[in-house]
Protein backbone atom coordinates (compact mmCIF):
# COMPACT_ATOMS: atom_id res chain seq x y z
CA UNK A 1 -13.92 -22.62 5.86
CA UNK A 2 -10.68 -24.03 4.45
CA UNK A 3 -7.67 -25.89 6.47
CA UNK A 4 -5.35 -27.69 4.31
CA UNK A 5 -1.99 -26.18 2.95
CA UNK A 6 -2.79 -27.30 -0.37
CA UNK A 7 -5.64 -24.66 -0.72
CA UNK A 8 -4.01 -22.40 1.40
CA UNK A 9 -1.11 -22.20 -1.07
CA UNK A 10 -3.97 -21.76 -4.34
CA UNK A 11 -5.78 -19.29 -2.65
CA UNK A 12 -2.91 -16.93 -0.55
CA UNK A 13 0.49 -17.73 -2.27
CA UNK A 14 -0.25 -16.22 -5.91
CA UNK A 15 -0.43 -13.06 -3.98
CA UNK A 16 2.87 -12.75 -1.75
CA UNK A 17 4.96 -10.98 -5.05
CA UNK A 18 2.00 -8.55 -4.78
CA UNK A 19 2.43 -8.24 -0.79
CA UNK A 20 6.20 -7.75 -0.93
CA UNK A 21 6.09 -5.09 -3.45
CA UNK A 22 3.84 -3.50 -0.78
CA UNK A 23 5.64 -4.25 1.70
CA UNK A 24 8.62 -2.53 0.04
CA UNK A 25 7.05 0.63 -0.60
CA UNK A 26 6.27 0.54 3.19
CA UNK A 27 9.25 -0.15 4.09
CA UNK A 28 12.95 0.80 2.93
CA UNK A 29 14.53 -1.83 4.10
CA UNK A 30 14.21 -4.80 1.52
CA UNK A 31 14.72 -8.17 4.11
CA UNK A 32 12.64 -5.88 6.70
CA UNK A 33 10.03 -6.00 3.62
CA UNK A 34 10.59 -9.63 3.39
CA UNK A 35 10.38 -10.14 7.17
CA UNK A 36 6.28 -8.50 7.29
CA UNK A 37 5.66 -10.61 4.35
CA UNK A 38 6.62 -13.90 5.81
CA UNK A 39 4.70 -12.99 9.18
CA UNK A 40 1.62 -11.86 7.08
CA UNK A 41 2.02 -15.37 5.38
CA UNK A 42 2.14 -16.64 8.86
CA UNK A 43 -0.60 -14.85 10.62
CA UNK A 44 -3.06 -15.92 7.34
CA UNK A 45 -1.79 -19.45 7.64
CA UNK A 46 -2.90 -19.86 11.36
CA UNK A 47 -6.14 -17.77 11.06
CA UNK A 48 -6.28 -19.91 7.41
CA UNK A 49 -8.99 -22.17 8.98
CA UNK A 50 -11.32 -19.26 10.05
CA UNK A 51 -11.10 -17.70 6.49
CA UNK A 52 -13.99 -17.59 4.19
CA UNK A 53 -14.03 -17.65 0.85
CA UNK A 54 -13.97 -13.95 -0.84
CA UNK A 55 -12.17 -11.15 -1.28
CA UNK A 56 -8.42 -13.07 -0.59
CA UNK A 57 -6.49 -9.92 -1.26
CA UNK A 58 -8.31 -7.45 1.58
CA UNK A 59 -7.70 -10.23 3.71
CA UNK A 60 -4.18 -10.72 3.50
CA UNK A 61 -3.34 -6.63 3.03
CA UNK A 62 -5.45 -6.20 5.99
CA UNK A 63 -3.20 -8.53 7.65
CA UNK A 64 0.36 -6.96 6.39
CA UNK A 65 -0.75 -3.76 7.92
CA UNK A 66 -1.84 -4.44 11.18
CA UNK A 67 1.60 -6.58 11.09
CA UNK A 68 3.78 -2.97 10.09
CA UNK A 69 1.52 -1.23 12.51
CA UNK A 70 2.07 -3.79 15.26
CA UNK A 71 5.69 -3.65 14.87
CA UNK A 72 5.85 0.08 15.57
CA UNK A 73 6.93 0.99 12.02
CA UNK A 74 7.51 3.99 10.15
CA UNK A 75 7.18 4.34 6.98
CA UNK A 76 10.61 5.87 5.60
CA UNK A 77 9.58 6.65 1.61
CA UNK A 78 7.27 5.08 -0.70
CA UNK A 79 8.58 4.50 -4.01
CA UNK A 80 5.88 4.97 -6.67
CA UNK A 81 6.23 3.18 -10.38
CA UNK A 82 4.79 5.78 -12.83
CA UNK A 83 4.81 6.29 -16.30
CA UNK A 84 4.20 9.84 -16.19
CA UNK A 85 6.89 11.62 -14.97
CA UNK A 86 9.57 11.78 -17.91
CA UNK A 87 13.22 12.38 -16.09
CA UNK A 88 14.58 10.98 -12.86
CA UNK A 89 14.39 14.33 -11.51
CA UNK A 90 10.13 13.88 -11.98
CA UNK A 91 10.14 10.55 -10.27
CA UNK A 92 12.46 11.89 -7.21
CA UNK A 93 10.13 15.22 -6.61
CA UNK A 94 6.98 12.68 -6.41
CA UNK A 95 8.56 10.42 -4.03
CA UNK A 96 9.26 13.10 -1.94
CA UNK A 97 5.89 14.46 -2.09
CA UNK A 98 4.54 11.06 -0.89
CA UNK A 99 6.68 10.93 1.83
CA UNK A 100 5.55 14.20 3.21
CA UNK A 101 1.88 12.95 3.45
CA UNK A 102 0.73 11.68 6.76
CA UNK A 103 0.55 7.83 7.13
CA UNK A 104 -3.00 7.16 6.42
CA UNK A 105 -3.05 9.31 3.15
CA UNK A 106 0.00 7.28 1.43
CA UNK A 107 -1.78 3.83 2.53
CA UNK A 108 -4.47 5.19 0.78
CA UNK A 109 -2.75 5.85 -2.21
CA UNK A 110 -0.59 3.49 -2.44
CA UNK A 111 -3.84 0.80 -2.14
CA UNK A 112 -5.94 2.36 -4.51
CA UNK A 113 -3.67 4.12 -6.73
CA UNK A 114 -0.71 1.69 -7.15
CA UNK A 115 -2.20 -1.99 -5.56
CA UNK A 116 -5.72 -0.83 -7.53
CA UNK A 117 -8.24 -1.50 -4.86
CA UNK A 118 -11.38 0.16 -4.53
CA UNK A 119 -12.74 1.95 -2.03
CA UNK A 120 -14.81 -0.68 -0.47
CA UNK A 121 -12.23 -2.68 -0.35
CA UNK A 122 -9.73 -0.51 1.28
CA UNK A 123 -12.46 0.23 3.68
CA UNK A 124 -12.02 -3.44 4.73
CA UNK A 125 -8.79 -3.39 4.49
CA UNK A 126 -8.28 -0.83 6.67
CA UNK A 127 -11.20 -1.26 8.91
CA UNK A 128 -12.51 2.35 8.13
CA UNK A 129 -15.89 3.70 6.73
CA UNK A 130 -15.54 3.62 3.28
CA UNK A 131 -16.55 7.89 3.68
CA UNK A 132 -13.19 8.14 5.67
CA UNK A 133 -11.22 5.89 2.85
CA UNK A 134 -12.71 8.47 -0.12
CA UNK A 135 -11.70 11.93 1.98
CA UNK A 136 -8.56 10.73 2.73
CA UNK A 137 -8.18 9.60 -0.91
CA UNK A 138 -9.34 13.16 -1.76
CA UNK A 139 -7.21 14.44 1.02
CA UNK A 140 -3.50 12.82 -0.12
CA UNK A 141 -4.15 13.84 -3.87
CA UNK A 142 -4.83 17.61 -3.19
CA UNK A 143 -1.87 17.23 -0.96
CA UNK A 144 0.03 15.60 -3.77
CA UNK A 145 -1.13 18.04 -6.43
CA UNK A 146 -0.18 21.47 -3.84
CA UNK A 147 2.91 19.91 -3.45
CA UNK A 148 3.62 19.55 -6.94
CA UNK A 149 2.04 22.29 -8.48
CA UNK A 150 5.06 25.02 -7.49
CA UNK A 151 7.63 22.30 -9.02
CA UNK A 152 5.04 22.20 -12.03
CA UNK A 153 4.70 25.87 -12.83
CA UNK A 154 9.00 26.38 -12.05
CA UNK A 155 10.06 23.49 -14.66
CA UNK A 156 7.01 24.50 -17.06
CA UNK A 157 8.59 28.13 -17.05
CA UNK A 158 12.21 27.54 -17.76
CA UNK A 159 11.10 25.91 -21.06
């Protein structure tokens, strides 16, 4: 068990750049971002003394989302970083496909995909069976792909 803000900062605190570019995706709003970050920080301060040493991330991402969900939340569009697609155009189609997928499919994604947890871990996270986490994984990236495909096969024949 740990209780002092000196260990509090080693262990949570190297991850809040990692929980506000979460939080972003999330969320468009960039202070609203910043706003569910500092009450994660918060919430994982005051249950800080109850925490047990391990997986530090789950813990705190666990605690971001059940902050967004608590607040009544919707998630607007989730911006994606990728290196594949090559024009704006790419980028703009994708983050429209993501924000047609139902809530639980882009938390998915956007933990495993772009945070790079693994299933068992978003399973904690998101207090799930880790069988629900992998078909909802499979779920958002058919999704994703159907979505895509018809943009695909247009660009791919005007070449």
């Amino acid at each position: 068990m740990f209780s002092s803000q000196a260990e509090f900062e080693r262990i949570a605190m190297p991850e809040s750049a990692r929980l506000l570019r979460f939080a972003r995706r999330l969320t468009k709003n960039a202070p609203g971002a910043e706003d569910l970050v500092q009450e994660t920080l918060l919430k994982a301060w005051r249950s800080f003394h109850r925490f047990r040493e391990g997986n530090t991330r789950a813990w705190l991402y666990r605690i971001l989302l059940n902050a967004f969900y608590e607040q009544g939340r919707k998630i607007q569009a989730i911006p994606i970083r990728s290196t594949a697609p090559n024009t704006t155009l790419e980028k703009l189609e994708i983050n429209q496909a993501l924000e047609l997928l139902p809530l639980e499919q882009r938390a998915v994604l956007l933990l495993g995909v772009v945070e790079g947890f693994t299933c068992r871990e978003m399973s904690e996270i998101l207090a799930v069976p880790i069988g629900t986490v992998m078909s909802r994984l499979s779920r958002a990236r058919q999704s994703l792909r159907e979505k895509l495909a018809p943009v695909r096969s247009v660009a791919g024949s005007k070449g």
